[in-house]
Protein backbone atom coordinates (compact mmCIF):
# COMPACT_ATOMS: atom_id res chain seq x y z
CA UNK A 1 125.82 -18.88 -183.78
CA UNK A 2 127.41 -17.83 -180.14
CA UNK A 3 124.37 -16.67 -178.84
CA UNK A 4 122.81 -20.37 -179.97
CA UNK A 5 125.86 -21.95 -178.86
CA UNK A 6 125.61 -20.43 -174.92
CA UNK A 7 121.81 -21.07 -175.00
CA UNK A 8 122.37 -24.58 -175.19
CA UNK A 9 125.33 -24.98 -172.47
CA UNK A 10 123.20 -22.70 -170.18
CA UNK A 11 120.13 -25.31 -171.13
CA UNK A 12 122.76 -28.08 -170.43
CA UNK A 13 123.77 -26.54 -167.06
CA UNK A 14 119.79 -26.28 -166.04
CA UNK A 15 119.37 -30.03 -166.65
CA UNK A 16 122.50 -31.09 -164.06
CA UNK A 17 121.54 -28.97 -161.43
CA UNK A 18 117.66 -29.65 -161.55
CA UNK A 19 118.77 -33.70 -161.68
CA UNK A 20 121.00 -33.14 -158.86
CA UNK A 21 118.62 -30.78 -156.52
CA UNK A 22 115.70 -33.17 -157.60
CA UNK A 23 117.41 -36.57 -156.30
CA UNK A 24 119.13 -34.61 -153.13
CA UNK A 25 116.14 -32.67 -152.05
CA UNK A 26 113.15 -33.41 -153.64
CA UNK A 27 113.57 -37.44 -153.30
CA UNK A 28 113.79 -38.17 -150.20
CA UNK A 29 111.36 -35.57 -148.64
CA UNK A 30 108.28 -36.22 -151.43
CA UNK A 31 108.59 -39.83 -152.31
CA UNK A 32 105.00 -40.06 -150.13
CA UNK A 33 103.75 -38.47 -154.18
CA UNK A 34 106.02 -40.35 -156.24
CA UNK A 35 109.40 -38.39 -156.76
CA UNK A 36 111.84 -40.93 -156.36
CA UNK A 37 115.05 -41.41 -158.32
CA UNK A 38 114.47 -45.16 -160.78
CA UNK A 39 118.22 -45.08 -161.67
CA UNK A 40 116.88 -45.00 -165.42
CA UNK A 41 118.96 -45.89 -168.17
CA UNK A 42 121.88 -43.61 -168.90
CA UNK A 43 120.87 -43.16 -172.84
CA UNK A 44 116.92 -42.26 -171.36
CA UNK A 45 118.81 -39.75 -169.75
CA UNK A 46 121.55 -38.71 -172.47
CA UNK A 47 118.54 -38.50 -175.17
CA UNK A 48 116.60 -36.83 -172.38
CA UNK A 49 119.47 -34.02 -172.06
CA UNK A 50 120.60 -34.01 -176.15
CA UNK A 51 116.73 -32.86 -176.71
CA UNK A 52 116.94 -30.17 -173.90
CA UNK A 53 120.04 -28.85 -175.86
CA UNK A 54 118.34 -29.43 -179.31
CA UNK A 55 115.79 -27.09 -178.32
CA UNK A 56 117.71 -24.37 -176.48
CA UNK A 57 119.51 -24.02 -179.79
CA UNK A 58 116.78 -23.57 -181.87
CA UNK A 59 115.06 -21.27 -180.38
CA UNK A 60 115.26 -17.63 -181.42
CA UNK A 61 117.71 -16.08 -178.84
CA UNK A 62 116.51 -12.63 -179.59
CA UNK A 63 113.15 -11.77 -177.73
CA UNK A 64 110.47 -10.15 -179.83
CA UNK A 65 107.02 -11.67 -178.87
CA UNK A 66 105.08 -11.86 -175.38
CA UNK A 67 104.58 -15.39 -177.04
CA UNK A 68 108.38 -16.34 -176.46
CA UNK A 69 107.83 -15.91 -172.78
CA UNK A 70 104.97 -18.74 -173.08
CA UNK A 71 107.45 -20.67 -174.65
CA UNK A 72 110.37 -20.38 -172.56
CA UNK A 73 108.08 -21.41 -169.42
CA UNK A 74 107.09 -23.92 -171.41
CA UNK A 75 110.44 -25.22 -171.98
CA UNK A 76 112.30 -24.77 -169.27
CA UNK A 77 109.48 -25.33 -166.73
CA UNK A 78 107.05 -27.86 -167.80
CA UNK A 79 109.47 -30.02 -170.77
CA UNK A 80 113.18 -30.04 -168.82
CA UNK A 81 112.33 -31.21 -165.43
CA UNK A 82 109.66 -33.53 -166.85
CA UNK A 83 112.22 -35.03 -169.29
CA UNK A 84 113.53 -36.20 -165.93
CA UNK A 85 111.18 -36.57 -163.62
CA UNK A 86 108.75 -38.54 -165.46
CA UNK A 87 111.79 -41.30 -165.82
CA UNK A 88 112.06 -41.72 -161.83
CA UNK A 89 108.06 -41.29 -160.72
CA UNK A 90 107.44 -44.53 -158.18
CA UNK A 91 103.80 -43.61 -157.87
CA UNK A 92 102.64 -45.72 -160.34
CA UNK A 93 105.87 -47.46 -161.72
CA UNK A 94 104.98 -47.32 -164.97
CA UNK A 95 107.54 -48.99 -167.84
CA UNK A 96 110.54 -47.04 -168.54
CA UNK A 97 109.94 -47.43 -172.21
CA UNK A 98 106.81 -46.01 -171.74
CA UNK A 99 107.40 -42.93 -169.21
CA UNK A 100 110.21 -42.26 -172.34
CA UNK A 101 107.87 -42.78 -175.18
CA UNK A 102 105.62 -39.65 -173.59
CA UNK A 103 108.79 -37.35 -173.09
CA UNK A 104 109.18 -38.06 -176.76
CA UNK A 105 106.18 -36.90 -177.12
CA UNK A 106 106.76 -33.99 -175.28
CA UNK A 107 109.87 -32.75 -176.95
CA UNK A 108 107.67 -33.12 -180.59
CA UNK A 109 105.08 -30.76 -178.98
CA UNK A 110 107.80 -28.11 -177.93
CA UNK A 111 109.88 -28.54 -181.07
CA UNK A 112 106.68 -27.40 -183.00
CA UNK A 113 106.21 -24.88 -180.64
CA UNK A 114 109.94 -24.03 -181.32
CA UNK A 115 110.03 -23.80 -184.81
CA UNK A 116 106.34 -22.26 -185.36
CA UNK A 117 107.77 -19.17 -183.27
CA UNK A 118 110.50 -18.59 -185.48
CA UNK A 119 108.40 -17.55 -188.17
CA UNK A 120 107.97 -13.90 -188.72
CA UNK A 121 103.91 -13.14 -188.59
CA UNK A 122 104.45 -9.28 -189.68
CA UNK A 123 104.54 -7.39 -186.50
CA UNK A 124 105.62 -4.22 -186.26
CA UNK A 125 109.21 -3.29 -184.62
CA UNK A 126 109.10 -3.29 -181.15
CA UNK A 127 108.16 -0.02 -179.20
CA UNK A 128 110.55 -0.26 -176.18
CA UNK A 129 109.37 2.77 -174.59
CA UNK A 130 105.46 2.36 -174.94
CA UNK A 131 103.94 1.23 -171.88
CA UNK A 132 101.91 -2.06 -171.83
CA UNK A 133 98.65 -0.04 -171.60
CA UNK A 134 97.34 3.41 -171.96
CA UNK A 135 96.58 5.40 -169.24
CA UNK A 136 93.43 5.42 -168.72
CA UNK A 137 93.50 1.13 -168.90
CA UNK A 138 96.02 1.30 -165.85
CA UNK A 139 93.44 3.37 -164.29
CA UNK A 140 90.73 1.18 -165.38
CA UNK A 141 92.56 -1.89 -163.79
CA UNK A 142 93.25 0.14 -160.51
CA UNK A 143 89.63 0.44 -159.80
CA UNK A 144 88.70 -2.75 -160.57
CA UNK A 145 91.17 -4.28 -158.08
CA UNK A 146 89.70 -2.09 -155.92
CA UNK A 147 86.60 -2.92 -155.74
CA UNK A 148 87.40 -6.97 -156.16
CA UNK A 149 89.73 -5.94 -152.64
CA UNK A 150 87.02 -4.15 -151.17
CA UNK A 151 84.65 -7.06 -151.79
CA UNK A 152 86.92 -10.32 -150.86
CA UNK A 153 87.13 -8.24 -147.58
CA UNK A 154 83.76 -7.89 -146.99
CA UNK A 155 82.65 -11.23 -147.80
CA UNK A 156 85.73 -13.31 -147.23
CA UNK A 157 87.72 -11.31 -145.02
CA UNK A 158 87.12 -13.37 -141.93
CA UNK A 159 88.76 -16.35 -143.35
CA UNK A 160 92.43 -13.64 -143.70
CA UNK A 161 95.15 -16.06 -142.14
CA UNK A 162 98.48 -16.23 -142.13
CA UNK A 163 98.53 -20.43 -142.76
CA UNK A 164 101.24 -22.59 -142.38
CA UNK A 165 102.24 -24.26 -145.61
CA UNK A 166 100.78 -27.80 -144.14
CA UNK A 167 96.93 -26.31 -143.63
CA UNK A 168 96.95 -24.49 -147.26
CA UNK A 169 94.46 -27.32 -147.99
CA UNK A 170 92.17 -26.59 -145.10
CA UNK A 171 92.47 -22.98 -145.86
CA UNK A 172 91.37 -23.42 -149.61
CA UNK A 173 88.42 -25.78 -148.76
CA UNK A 174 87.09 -23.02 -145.99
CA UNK A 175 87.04 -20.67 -149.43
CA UNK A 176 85.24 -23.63 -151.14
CA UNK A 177 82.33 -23.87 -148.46
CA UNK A 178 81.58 -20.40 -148.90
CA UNK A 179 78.82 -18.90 -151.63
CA UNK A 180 80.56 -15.85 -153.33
CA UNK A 181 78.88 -14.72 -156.62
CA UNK A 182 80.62 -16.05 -159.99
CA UNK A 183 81.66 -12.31 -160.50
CA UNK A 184 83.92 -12.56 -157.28
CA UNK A 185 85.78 -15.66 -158.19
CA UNK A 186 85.93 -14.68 -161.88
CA UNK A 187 87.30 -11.08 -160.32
CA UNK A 188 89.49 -12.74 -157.57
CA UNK A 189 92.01 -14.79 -160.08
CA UNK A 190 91.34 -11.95 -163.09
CA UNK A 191 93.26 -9.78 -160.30
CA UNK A 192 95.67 -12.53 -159.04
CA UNK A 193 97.00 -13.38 -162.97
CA UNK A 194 96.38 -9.79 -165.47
CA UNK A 195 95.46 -7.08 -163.33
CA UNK A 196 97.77 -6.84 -160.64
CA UNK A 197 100.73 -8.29 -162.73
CA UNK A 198 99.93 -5.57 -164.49
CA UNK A 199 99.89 -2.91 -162.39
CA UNK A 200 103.04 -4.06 -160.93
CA UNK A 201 105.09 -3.94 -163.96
CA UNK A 202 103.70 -0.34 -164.78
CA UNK A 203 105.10 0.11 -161.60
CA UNK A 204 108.45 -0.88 -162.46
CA UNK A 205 108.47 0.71 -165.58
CA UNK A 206 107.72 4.61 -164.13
CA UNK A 207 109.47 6.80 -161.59
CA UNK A 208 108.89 8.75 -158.12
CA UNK A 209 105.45 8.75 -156.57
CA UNK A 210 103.65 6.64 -158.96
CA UNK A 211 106.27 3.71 -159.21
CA UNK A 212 106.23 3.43 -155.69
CA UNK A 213 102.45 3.76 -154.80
CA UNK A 214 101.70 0.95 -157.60
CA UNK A 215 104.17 -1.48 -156.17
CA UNK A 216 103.35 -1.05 -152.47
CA UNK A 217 99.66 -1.66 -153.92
CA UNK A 218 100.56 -4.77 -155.82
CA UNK A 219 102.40 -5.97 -152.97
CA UNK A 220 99.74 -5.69 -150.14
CA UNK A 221 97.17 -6.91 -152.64
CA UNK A 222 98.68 -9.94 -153.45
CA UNK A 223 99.63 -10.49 -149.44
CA UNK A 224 95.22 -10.16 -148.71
CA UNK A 225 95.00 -12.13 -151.50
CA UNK A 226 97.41 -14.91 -150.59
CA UNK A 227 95.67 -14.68 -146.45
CA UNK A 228 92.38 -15.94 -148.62
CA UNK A 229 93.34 -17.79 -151.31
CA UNK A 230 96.13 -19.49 -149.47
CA UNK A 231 98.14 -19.97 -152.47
CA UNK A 232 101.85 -20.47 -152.59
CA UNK A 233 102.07 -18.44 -156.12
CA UNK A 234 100.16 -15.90 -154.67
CA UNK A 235 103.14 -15.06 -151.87
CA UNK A 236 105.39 -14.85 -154.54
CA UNK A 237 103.98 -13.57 -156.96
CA UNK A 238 105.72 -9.86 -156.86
CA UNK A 239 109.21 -11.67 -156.71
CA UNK A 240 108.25 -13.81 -159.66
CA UNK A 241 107.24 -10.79 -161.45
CA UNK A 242 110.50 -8.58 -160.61
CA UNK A 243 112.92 -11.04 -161.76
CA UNK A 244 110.78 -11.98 -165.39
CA UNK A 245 110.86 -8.13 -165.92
CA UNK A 246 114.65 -7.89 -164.94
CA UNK A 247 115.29 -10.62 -166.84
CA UNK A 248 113.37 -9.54 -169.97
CA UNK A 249 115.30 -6.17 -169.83
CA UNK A 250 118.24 -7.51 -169.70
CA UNK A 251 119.03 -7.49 -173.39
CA UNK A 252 123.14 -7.72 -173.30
CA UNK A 253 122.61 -11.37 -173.45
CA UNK A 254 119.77 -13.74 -175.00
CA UNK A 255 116.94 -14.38 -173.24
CA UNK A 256 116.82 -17.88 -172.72
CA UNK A 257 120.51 -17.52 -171.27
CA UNK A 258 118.84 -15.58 -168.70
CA UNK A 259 115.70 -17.48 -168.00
CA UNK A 260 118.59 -20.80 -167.93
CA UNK A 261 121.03 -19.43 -165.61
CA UNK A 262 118.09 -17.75 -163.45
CA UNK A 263 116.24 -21.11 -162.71
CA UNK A 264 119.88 -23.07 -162.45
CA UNK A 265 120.65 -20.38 -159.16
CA UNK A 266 116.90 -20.75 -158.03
CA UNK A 267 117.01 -24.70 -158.49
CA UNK A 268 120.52 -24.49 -156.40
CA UNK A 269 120.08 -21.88 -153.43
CA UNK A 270 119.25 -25.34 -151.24
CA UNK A 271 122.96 -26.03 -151.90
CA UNK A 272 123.81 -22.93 -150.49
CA UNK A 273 121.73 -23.51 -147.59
CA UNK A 274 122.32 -26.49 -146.25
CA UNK A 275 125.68 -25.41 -145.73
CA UNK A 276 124.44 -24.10 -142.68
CA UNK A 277 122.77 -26.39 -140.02
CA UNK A 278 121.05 -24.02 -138.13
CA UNK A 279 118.92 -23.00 -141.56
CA UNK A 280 117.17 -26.46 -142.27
CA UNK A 281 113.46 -25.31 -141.62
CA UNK A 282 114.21 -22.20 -144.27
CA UNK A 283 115.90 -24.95 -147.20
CA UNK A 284 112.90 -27.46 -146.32
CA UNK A 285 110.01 -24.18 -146.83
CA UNK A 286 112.22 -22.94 -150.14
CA UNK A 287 112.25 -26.46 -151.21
CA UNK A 288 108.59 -27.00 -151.03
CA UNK A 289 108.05 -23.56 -152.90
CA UNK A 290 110.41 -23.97 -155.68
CA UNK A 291 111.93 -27.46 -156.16
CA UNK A 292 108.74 -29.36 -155.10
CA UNK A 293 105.78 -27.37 -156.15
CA UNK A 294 106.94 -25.63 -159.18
CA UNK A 295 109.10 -28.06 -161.14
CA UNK A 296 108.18 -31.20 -159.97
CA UNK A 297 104.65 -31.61 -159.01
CA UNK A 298 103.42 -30.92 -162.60
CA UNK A 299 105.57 -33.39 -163.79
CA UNK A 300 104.66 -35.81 -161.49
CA UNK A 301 101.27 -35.87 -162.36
CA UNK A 302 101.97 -36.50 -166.17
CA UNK A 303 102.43 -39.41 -165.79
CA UNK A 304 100.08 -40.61 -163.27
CA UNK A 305 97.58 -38.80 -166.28
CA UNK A 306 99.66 -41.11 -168.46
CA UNK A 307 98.57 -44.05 -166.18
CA UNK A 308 95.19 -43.70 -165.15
CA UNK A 309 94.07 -42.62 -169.16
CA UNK A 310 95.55 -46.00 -170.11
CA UNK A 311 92.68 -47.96 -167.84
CA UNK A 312 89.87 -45.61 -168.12
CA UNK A 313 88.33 -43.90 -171.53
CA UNK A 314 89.54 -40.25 -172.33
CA UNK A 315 87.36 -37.05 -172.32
CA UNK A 316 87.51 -36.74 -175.69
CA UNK A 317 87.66 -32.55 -174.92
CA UNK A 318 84.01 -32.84 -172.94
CA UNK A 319 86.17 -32.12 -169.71
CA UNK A 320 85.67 -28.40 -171.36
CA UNK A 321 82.26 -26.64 -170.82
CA UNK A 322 82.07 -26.26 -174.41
CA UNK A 323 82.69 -29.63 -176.07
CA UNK A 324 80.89 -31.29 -172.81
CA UNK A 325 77.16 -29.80 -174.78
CA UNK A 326 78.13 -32.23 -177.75
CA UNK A 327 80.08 -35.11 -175.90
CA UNK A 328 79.30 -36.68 -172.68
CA UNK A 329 81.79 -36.79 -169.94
CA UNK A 330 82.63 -39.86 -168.80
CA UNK A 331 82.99 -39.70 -165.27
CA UNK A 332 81.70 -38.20 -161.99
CA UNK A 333 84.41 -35.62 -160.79
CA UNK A 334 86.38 -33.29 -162.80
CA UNK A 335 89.76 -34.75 -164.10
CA UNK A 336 91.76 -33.24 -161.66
CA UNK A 337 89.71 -34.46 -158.62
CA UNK A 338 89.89 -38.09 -160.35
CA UNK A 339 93.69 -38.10 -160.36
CA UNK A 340 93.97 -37.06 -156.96
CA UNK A 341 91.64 -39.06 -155.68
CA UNK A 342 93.22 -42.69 -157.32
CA UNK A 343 96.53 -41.85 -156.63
CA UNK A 344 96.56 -40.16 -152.97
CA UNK A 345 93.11 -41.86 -151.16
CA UNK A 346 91.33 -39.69 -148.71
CA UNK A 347 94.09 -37.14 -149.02
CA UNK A 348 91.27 -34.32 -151.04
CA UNK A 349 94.39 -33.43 -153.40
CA UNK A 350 93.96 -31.33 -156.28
CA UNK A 351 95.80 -33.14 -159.24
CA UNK A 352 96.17 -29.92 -161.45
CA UNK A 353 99.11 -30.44 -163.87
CA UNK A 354 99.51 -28.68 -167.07
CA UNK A 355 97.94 -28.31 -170.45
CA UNK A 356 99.76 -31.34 -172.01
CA UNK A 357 98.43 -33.72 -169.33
CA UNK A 358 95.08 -31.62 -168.33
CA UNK A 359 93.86 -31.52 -171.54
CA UNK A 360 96.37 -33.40 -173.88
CA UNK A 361 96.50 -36.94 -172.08
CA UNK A 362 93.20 -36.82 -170.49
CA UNK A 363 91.85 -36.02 -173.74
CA UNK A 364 93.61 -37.85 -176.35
CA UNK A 365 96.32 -39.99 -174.96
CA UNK A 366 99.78 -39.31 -175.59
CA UNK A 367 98.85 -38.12 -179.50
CA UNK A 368 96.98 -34.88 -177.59
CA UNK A 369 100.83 -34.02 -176.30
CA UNK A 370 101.65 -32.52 -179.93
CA UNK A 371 97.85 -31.58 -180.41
CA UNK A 372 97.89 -29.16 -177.63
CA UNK A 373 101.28 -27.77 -178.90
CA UNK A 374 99.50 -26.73 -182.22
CA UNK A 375 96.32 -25.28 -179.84
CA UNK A 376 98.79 -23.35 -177.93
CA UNK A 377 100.80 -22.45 -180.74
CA UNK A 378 97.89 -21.06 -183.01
CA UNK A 379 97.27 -18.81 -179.83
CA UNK A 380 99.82 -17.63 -178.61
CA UNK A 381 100.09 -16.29 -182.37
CA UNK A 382 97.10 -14.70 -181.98
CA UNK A 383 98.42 -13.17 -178.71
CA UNK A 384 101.46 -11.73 -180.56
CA UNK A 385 98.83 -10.23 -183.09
CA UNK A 386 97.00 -8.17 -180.32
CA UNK A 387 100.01 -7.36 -178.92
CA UNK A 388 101.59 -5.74 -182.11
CA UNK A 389 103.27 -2.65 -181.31
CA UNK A 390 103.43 -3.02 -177.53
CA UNK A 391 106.31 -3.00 -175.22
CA UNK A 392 106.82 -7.16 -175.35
CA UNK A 393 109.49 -7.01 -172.64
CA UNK A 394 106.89 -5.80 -170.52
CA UNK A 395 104.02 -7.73 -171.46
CA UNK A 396 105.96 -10.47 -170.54
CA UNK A 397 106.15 -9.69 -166.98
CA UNK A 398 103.20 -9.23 -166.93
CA UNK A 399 101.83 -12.26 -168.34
CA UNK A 400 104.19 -14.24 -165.47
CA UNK A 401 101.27 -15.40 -163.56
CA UNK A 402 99.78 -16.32 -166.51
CA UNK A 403 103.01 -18.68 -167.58
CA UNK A 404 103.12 -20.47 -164.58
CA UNK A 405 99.78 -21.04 -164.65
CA UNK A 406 99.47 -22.88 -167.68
CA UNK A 407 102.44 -24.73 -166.65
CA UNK A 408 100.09 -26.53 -163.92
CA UNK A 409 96.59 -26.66 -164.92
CA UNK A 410 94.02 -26.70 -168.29
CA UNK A 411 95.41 -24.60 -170.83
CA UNK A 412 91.32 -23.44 -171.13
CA UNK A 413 90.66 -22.45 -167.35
CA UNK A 414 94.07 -20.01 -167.99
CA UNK A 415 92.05 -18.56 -170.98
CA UNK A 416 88.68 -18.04 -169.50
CA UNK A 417 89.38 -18.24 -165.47
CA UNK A 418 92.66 -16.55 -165.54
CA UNK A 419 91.67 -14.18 -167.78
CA UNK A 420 94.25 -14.82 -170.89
CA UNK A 421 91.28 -14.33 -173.32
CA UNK A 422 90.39 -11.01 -171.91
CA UNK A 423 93.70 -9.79 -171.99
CA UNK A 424 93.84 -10.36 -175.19
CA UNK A 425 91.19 -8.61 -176.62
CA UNK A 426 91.92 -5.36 -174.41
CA UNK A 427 95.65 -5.88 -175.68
CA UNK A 428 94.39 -5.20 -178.78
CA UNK A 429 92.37 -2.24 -178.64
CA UNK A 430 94.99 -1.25 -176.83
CA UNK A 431 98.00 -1.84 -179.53
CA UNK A 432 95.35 -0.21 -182.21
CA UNK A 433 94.59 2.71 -180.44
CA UNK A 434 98.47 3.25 -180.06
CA UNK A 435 98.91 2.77 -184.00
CA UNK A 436 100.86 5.54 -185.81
CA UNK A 437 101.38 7.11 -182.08
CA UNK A 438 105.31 8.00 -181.10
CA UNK A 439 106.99 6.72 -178.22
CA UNK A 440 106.56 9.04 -175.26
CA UNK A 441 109.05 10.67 -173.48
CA UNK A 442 110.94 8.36 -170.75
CA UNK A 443 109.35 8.99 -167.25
CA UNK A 444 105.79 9.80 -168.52
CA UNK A 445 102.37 7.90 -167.32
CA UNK A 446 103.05 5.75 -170.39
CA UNK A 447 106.52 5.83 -170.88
């Protein structure tokens, strides 16, 4: 009961200091995208914070499955600062009763998530010292960012620069323009979100030499990566990784009290900084990373989704390759380009927001909020099927790109685009071939 009990004040503790950093930094920098602070009423907010709680409770505070990290991002990511910001977003002003009737909807979605992920599926007990891959996979992966590396610099590597966070958006339309094969930009975000997460945490897990040479790699991949791509995740990607596998192997205390106190002190270092005058430019840059991008753009966007799906006709799913051979799309421009477009004229913004709006909303209306929960739930159980056996801790880590990427776009471009789907299928050749085998001995290629 403690560990349940400290789950939910650490939850509690999240949902003060995001409100607070959201209406003192976010607000009155990004109101140009509709953050602004509604002064909604004080049970929206109560019920907003008692279902935060509710959650954080239920949840399993032990961490077993590579599907609990899913969750948690889920949860503490996408549902908690959208359980507030969708109350306060001036761009549209849509009804209060309304913005609250889809966070409603939201917290049935994660409570199904919730509660589906406390069932037991029969998986093995966990393997702490068995490496998230076998050898000769880590190898495998190696080359292949290799030669993905060797190829965005041959092709791309005259667009390499260091942008400033104001011409990302130049920089990204530059990569548009140019005609790279379907294998490169298949290879380019397979590499950005499984292979060098991956590498990375094999990194952290070994010693000497090896743990060293695979981190520096991960690091100056990601950094060529990032002078192309010009994404923000991309720059911080090896942070983001290090503290998800620090704070995965911490097991002294439960996991969401980790991930809940760890996002409180991110959410807060602009506190801590604008204590000091002459460090305004570095708060403004970390709040544009974290506070801005991260946990409240997403949420924005649900409910300009929630908007714009009330006036025009949903996709019906034919916004997916897929469905779109059996049901027509209904408009000119992918959804995200739509969104962007009616909201922020002329501006060439990318609306990407997360599966529940991206697919959900856009799909079904609000009723394709709990529909996508029972999509992502039935996979993420097959995930913790391939995975059986495997080191989950680690698997987590490396799945952090992966997370955050479903926390702001279609929950289908992470499986096919980002690679989810392949990963896993290779996790599970990889957790059979490992069946029956004993854990190695700490400091070995696998251990």
């Amino acid at each position: 009961m403690k560990p349940r009990l400290y789950n939910a004040a650490a939850v509690a503790l999240l949902f003060v200091v995001f409100a607070i950093t959201y209406k003192l930094f976010v607000v009155p920098v990004y109101a140009y995208y509709g953050m602004g602070w509604r002064d909604p009423p004080a049970y929206m907010l109560a019920s907003s914070l008692l279902m935060n709680v509710t959650i954080a409770f239920l949840a399993n505070p032990v961490y077993r499955r590579p599907s609990q990290f899913f969750l948690m991002i889920q949860f503490l990511v996408v549902f908690l600062p959208a359980s507030i910001v969708c109350l306060n977003v001036t761009l549209p002003e849509v009804r209060e009763d309304l913005a609250f009737r889809m966070v409603v909807f939201m917290f049935i979605g994660i409570l199904f998530q919730t509660l589906f992920s406390q069932k037991k599926g029969g998986h093995s007990v966990l393997r702490r010292r068995i490496q998230i891959s076998k050898p000769k996979m880590i190898v495998a992966f190696l080359c292949f960012a290799v030669i993905i590396l060797a190829c965005v610099l041959f092709w791309l590597g005259r667009l390499f620069a260091l942008t400033s966070f104001a011409s990302m958006y130049d920089q990204r339309e530059l990569l548009d323009d140019q005609s790279v094969g379907i294998f490169l930009r298949y290879g380019i975000s397979w590499v950005i979100f499984i292979v060098l997460p991956t590498l990375l945490v094999t990194g952290l897990s070994l010693r000497g030499w090896r743990r060293a040479a695979l981190i520096c790699f991960g690091i100056v991949a990601f950094f060529i990566l990032f002078g192309i791509t010009a994404t923000k995740t991309t720059l911080l990607a090896p942070v983001i990784i290090a503290l998800i596998y620090v704070g995965l192997s911490r097991t002294r205390f439960s996991y969401v009290l980790n991930f809940a106190l760890g996002f409180a002190a991110l959410l807060a270092v602009p506190i801590a900084i604008s204590a000091f005058e002459s460090l305004d430019l570095v708060s403004m840059v970390y709040v544009g990373l974290v506070n801005f991008r991260i946990f409240s753009v997403p949420q924005t966007l649900y409910v300009q989704y929630l908007d714009f799906f009330s006036t025009h006709p949903n996709t019906w799913g034919s916004h997916i390759s897929v469905v779109s051979w059996f049901v027509t799309y209904p408009f000119d421009s992918p959804v995200y380009a739509l969104i962007g477009d009616y909201y922020y004229p002329g501006s060439n913004q990318t609306a990407n927001s997360g599966a529940w709006a991206q697919d959900g909303i856009a799909g079904f209306g609000l009723f394709g909020i709990p529909l996508m929960s029972v999509l992502l739930t039935g996979i993420m159980r097959v995930l913790d099927y391939a995975a059986d056996g495997l080191d989950s801790r680690k698997l987590g880590a490396a799945f952090a790109m992966s997370g955050l990427q479903l926390s702001n776009v279609s929950f289908f471009t992470v499986l096919l685009t980002g690679g989810l789907a392949i990963a896993i299928v290779l996790l599970s050749v990889v957790a059979r071939n490992l069946n029956g085998v004993a854990p190695p001995v700490r400091g070995s290629v696998v251990g």
